[in-house]
C-alpha atoms as a PDB file:
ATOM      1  CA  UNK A   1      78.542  70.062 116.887  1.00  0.00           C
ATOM      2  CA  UNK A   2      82.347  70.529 115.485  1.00  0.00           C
ATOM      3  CA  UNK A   3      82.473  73.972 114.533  1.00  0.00           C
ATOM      4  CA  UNK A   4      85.123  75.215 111.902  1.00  0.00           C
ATOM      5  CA  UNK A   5      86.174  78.998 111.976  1.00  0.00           C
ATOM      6  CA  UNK A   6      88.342  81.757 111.839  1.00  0.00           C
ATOM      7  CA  UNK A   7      88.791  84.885 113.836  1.00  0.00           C
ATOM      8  CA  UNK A   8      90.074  88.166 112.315  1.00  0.00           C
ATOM      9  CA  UNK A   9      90.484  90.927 114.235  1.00  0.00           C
ATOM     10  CA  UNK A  10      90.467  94.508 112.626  1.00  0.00           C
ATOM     11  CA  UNK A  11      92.685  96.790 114.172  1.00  0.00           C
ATOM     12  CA  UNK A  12      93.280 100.051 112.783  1.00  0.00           C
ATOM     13  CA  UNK A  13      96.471 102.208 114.156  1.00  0.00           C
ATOM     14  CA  UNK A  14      94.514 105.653 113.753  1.00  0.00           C
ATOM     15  CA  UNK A  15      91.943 106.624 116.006  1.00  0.00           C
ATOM     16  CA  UNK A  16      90.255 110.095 116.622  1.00  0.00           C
ATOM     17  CA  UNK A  17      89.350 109.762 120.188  1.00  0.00           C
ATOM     18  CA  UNK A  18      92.227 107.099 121.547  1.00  0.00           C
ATOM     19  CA  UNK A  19      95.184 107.793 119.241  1.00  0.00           C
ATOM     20  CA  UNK A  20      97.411 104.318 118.833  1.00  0.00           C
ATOM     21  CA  UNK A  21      94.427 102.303 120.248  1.00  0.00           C
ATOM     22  CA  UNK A  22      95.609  98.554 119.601  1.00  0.00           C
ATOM     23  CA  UNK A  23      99.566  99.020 121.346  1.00  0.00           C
ATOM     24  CA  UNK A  24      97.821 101.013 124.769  1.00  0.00           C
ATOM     25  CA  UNK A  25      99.103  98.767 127.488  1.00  0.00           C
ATOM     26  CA  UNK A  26      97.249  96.206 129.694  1.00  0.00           C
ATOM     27  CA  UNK A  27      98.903  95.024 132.356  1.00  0.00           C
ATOM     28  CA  UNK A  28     102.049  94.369 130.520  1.00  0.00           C
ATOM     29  CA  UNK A  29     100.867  93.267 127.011  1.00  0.00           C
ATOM     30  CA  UNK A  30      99.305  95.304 123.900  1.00  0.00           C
ATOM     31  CA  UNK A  31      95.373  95.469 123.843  1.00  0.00           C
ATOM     32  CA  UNK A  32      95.368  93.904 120.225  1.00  0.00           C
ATOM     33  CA  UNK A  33      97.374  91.048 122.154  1.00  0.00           C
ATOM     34  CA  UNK A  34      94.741  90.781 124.626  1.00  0.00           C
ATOM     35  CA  UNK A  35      91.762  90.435 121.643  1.00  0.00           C
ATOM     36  CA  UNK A  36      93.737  87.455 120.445  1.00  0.00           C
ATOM     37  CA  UNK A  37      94.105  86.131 123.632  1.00  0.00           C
ATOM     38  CA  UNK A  38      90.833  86.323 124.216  1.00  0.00           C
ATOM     39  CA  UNK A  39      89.705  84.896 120.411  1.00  0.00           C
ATOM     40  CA  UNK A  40      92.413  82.093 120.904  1.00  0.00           C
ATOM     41  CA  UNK A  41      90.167  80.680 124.026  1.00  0.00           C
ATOM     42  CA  UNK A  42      87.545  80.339 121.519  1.00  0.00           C
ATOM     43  CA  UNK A  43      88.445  77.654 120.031  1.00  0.00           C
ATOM     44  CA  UNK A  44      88.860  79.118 116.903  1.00  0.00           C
ATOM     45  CA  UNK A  45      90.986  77.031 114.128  1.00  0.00           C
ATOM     46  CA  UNK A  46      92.789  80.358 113.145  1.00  0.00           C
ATOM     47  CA  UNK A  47      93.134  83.767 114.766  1.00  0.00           C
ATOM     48  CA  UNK A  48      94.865  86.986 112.350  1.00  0.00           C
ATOM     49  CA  UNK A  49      95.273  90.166 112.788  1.00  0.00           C
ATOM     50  CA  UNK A  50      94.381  92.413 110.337  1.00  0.00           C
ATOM     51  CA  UNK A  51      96.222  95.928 110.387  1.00  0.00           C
ATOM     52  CA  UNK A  52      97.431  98.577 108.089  1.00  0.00           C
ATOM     53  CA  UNK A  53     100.118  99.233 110.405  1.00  0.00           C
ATOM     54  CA  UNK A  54     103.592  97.665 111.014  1.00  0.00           C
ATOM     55  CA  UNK A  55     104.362  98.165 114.479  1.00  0.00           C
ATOM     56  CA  UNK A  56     100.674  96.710 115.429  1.00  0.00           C
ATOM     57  CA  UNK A  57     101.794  93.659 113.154  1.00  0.00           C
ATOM     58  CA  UNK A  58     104.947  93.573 114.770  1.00  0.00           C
ATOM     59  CA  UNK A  59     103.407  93.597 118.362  1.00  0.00           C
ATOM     60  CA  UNK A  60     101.289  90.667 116.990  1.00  0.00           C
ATOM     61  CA  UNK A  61     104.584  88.711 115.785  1.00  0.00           C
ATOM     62  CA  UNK A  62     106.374  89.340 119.171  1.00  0.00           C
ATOM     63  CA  UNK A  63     103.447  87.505 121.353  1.00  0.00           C
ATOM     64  CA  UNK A  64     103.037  84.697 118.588  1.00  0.00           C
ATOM     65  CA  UNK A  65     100.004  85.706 116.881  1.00  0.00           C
ATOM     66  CA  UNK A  66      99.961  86.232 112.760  1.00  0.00           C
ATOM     67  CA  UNK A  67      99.132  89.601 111.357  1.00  0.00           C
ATOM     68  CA  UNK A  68      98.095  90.450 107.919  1.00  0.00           C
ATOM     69  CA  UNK A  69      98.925  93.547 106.059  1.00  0.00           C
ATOM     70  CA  UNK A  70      96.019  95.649 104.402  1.00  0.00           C
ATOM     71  CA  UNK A  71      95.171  98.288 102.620  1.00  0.00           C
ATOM     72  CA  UNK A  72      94.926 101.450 104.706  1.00  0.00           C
ATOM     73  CA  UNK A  73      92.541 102.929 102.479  1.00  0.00           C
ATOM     74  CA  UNK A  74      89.405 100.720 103.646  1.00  0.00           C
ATOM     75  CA  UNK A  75      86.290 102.210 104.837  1.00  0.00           C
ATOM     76  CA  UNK A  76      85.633  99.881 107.590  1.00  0.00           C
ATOM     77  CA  UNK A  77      87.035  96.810 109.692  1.00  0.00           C
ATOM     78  CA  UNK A  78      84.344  94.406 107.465  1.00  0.00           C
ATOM     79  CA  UNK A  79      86.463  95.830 104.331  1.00  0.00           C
ATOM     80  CA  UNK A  80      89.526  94.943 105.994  1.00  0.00           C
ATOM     81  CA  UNK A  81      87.935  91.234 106.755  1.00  0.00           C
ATOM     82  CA  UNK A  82      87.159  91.230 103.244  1.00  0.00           C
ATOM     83  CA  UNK A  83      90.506  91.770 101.873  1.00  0.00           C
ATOM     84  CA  UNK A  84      91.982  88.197 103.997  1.00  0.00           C
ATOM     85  CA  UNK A  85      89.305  86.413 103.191  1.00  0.00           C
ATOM     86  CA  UNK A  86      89.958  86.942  99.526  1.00  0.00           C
ATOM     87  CA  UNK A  87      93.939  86.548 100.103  1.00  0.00           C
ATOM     88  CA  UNK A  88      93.685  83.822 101.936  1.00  0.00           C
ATOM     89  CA  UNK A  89      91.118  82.032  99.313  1.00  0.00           C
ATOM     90  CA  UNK A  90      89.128  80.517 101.644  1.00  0.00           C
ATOM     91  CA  UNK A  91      85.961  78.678 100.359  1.00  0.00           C
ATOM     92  CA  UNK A  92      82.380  80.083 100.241  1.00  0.00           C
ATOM     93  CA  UNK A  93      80.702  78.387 103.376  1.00  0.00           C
ATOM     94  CA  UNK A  94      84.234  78.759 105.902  1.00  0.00           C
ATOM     95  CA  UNK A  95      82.713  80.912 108.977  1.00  0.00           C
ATOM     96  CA  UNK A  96      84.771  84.038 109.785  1.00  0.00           C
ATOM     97  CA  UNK A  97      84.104  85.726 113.079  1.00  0.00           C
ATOM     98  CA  UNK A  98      85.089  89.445 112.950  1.00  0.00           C
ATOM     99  CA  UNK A  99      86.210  90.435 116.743  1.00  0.00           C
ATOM    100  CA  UNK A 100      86.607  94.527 117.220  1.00  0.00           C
ATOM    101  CA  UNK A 101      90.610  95.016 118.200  1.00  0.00           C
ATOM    102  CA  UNK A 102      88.669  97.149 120.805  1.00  0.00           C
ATOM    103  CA  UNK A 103      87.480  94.996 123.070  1.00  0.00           C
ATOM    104  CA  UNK A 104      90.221  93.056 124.943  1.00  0.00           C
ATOM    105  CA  UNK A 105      87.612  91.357 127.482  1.00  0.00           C
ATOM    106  CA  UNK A 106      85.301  89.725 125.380  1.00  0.00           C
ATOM    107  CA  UNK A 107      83.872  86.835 126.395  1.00  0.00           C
ATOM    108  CA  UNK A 108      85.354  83.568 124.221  1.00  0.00           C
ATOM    109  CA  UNK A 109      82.027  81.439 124.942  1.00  0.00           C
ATOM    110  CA  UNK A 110      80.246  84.462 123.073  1.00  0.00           C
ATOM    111  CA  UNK A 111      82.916  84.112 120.169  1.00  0.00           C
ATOM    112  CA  UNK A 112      82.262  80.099 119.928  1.00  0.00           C
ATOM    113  CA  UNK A 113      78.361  80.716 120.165  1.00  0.00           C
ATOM    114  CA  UNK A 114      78.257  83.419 117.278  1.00  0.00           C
ATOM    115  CA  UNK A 115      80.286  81.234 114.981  1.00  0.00           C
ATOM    116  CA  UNK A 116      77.707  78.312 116.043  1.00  0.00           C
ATOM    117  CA  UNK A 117      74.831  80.160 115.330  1.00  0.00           C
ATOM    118  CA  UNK A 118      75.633  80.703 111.857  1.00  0.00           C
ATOM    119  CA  UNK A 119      76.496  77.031 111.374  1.00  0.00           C
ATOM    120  CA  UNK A 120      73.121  76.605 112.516  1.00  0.00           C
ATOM    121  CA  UNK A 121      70.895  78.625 110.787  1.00  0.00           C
ATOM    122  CA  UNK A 122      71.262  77.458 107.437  1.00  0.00           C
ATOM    123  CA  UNK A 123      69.194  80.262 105.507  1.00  0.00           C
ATOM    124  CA  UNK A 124      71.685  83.233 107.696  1.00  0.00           C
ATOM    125  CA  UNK A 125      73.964  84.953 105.686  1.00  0.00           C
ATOM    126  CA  UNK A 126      75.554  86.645 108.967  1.00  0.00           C
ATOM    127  CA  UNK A 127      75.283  86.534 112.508  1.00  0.00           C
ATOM    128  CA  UNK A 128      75.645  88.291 115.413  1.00  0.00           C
ATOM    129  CA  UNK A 129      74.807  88.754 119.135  1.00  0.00           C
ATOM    130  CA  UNK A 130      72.361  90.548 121.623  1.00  0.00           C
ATOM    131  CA  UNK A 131      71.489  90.880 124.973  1.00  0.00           C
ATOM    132  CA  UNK A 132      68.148  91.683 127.333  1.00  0.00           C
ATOM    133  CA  UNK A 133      68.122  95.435 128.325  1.00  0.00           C
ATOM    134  CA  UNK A 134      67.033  95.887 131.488  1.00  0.00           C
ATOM    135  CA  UNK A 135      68.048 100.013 132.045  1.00  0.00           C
ATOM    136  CA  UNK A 136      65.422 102.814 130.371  1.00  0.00           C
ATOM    137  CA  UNK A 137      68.438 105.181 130.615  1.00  0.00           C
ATOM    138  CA  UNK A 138      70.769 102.570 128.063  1.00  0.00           C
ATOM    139  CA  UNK A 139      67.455 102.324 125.425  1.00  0.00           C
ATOM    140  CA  UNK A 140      67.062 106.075 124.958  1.00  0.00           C
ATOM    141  CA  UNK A 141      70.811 106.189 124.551  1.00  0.00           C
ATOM    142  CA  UNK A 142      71.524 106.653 121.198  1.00  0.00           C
ATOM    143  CA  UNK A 143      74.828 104.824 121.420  1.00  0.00           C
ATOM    144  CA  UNK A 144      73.187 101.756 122.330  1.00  0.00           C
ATOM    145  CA  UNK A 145      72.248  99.947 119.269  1.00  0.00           C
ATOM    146  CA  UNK A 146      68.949  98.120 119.766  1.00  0.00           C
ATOM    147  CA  UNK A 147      67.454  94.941 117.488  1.00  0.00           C
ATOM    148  CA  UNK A 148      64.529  93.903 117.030  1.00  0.00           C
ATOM    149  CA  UNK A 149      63.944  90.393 115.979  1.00  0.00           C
ATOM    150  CA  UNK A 150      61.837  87.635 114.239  1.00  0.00           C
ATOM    151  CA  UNK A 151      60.039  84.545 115.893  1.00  0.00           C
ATOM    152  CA  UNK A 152      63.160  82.435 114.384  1.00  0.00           C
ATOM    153  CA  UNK A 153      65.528  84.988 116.011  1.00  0.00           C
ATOM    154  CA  UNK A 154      66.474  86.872 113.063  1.00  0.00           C
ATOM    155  CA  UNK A 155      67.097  90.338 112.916  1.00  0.00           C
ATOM    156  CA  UNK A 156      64.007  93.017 111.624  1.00  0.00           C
ATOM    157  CA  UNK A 157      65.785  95.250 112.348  1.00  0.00           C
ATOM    158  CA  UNK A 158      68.860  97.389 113.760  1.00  0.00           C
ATOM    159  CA  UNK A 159      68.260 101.141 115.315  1.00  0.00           C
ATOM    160  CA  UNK A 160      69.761 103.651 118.236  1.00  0.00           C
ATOM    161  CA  UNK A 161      65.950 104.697 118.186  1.00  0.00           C
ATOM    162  CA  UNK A 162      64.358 103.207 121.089  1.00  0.00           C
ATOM    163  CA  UNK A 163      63.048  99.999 119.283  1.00  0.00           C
ATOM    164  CA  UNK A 164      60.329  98.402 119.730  1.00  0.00           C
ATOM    165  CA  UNK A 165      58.499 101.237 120.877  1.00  0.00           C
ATOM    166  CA  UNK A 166      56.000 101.123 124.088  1.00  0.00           C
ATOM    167  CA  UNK A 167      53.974 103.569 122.856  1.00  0.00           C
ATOM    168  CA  UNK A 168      51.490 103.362 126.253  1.00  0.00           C
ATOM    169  CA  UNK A 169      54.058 103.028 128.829  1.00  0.00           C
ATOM    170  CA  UNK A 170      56.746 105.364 126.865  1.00  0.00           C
ATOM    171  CA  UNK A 171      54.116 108.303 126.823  1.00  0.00           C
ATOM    172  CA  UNK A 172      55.801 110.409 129.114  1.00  0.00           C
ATOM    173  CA  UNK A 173      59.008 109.689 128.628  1.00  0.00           C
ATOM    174  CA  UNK A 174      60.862 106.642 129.113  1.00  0.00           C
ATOM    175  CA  UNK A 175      61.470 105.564 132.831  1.00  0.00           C
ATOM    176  CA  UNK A 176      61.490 102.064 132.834  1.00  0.00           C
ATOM    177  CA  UNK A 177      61.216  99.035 130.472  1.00  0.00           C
ATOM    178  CA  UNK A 178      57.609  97.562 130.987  1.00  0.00           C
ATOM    179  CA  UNK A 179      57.877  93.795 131.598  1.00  0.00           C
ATOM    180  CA  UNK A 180      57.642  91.603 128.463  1.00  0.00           C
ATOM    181  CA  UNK A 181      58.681  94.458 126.036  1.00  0.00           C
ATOM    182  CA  UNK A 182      61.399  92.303 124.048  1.00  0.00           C
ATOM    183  CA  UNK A 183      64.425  94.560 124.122  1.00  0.00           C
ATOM    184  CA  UNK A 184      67.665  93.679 122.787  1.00  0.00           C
ATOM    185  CA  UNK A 185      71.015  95.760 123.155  1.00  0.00           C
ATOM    186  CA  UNK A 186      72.899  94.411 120.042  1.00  0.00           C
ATOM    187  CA  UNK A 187      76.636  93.226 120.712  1.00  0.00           C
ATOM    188  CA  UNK A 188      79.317  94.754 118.169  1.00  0.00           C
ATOM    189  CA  UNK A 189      80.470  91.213 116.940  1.00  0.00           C
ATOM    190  CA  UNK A 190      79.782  89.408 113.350  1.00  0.00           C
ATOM    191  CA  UNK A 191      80.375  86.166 111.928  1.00  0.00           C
ATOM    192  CA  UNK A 192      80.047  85.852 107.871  1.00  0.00           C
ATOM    193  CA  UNK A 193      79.952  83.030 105.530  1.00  0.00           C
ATOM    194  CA  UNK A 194      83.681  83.835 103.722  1.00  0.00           C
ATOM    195  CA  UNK A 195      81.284  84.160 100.124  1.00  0.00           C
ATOM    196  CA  UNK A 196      78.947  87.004 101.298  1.00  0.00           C
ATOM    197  CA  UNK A 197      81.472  88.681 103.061  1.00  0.00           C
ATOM    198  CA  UNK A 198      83.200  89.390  99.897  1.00  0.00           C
ATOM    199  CA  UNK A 199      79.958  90.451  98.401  1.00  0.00           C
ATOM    200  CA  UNK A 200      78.767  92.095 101.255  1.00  0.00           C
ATOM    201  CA  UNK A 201      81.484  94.649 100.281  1.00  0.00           C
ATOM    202  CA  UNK A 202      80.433  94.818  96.688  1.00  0.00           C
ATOM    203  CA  UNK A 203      76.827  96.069  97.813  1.00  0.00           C
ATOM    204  CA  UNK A 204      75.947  99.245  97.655  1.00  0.00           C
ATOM    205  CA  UNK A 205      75.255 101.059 100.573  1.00  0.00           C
ATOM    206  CA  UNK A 206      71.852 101.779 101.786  1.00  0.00           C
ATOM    207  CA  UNK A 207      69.786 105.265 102.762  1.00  0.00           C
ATOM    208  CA  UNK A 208      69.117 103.673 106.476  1.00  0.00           C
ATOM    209  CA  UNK A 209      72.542 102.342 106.893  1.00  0.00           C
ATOM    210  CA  UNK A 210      73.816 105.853 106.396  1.00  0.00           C
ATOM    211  CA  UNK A 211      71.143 107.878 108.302  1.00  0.00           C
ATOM    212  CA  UNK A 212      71.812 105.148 111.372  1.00  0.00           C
ATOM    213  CA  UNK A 213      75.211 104.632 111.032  1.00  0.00           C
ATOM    214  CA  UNK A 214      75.095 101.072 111.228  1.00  0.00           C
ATOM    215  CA  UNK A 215      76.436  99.068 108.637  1.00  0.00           C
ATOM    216  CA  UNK A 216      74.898  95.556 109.151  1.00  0.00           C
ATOM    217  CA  UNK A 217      71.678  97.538 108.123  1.00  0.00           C
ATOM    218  CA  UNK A 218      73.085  97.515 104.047  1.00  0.00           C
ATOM    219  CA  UNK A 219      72.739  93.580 104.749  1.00  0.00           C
ATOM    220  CA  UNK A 220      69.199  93.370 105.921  1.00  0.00           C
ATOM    221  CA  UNK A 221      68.721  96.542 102.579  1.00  0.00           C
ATOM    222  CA  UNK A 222      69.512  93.660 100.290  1.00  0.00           C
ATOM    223  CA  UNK A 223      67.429  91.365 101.615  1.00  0.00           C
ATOM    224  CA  UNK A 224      70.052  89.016 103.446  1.00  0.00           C
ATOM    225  CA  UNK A 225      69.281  87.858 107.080  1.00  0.00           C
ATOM    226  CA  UNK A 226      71.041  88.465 109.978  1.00  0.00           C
ATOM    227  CA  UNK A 227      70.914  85.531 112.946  1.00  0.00           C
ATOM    228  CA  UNK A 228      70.702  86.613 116.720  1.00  0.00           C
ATOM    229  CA  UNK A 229      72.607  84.718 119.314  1.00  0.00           C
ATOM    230  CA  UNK A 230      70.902  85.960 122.680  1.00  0.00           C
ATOM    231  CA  UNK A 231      72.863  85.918 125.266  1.00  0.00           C
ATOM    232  CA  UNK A 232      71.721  86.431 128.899  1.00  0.00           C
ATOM    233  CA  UNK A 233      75.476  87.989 129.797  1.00  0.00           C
ATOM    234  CA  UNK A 234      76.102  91.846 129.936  1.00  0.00           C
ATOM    235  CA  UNK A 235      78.885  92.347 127.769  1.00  0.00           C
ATOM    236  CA  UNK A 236      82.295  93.679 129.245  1.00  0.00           C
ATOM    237  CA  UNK A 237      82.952  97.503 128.356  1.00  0.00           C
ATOM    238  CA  UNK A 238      85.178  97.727 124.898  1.00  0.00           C
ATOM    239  CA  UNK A 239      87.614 100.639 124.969  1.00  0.00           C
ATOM    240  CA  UNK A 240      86.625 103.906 122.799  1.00  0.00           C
ATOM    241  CA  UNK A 241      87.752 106.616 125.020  1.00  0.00           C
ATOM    242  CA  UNK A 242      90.413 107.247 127.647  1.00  0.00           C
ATOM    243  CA  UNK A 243      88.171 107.210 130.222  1.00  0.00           C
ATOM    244  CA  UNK A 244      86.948 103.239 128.976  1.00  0.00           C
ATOM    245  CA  UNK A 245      90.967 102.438 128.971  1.00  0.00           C
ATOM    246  CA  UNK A 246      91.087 103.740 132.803  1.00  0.00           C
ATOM    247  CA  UNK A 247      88.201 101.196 133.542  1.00  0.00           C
ATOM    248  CA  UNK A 248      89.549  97.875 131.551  1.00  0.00           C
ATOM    249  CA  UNK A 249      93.005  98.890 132.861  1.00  0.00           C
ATOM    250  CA  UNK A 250      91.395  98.052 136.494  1.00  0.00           C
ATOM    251  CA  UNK A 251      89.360  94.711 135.198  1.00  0.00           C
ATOM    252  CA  UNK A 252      92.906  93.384 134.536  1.00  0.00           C
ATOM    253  CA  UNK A 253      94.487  94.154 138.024  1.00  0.00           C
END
């Protein structure tokens, strides 16, 4: 199946807990160079950047990859995806796959499949990616987000709750994952058809998105469905804290 898509990266200069995220070295390059190198292997027809800030676009231009201005005033990275997809008027079905500037070792297959899966599933508005959980300690974390999902592998739904719930085994606490309990740690990656990502924006946000902190949740508020690529592959650490940088910094020597 020939496959059509863009990748934009967000990546936002300012960051509470890793100031200057995007330039931090790795081994030699600038992470948001890494993301791209990483979205190029995709196979992706396109790959921008999407910053607010000059020297990240600059970094981009040095290692041949195009940036795009935006507004620093958006909410969130989907905002910022928003804003090129409008600029660079691209019709209502293209696929755009929105890869976090954060996570310099994702996996390119993964990028490809997402961007498939929406292809595929005619009656998706979005899609995105999960994986088995196999650790009790990773579903009671709240910074885990878990899905839960339809015969047709759509999302239900989208919690840091432990979700579903083994109400029996669970009763004491959660030490283990019982087998067959269909658990699914979601994956932090999106691709939109370019239409409802600009009116994905335009929605207004919803209680559970807000009480969650999860923003694919407004989708599912509105009554749009969200398609689940499952994926049997642990996902490579992204890089939130100095501590995460330490670790990726060692994946690439």
């Amino acid at each position: 199946m020939t496959i059509k898509f863009s990748v934009i990266i967000p990546a936002r200069y300012a960051s509470t807990r890793l100031p200057g995220k995007p330039l931090v070295d790795l081994a030699g390059k600038p992470m948001i160079v890494r993301v791209a190198e990483g979205a190029r292997r995709s196979g992706a027809d396109e790959i921008l950047i999407a910053t607010d800030h000059a020297g990240v676009a600059a970094a981009a231009a040095k290692h041949g990859y195009q940036a795009v201005m935006t507004s620093a005033s958006h909410a969130s990275g989907t905002d910022r995806l928003a804003e090129v997809a409008a600029r660079r008027r691209y019709a209502a079905g293209h696929i755009v796959v929105n890869v976090q500037g954060d996570e310099p070792l994702i996996d390119p297959v993964l990028i490809r499949q997402v961007a498939a899966s929406l292809a595929r599933h005619r009656g998706a508005h979005m899609a995105t990616a999960a994986h088995p959980m196999r650790d009790a300690r990773e579903l009671a974390n709240p910074n885990a987000v878990k899905v839960v999902l339809d015969r047709k592998g759509y999302a239900l739904y989208f919690s840091r709750s432990p979700v579903p719930y083994a109400r029996e085994a669970f009763a004491r606490g959660i030490r283990a994952i019982p087998r067959g309990l269909p658990v699914y740690r979601h994956l932090g990656i999106y691709a939109y058809r370019a239409g409802f990502l600009r009116r994905f924006t335009r929605l207004a946000p919803a209680a559970i998105e807000r009480f969650e902190a999860l923003e694919q949740l407004r989708a599912l508020a509105h009554g749009y469905r969200i398609a689940v690529e499952v994926t049997r592959r642990a996902p490579y650490p992204g890089v939130d804290t100095a501590a995460d940088l330490r670790r990726v910094r060692r994946f690439f020597k």
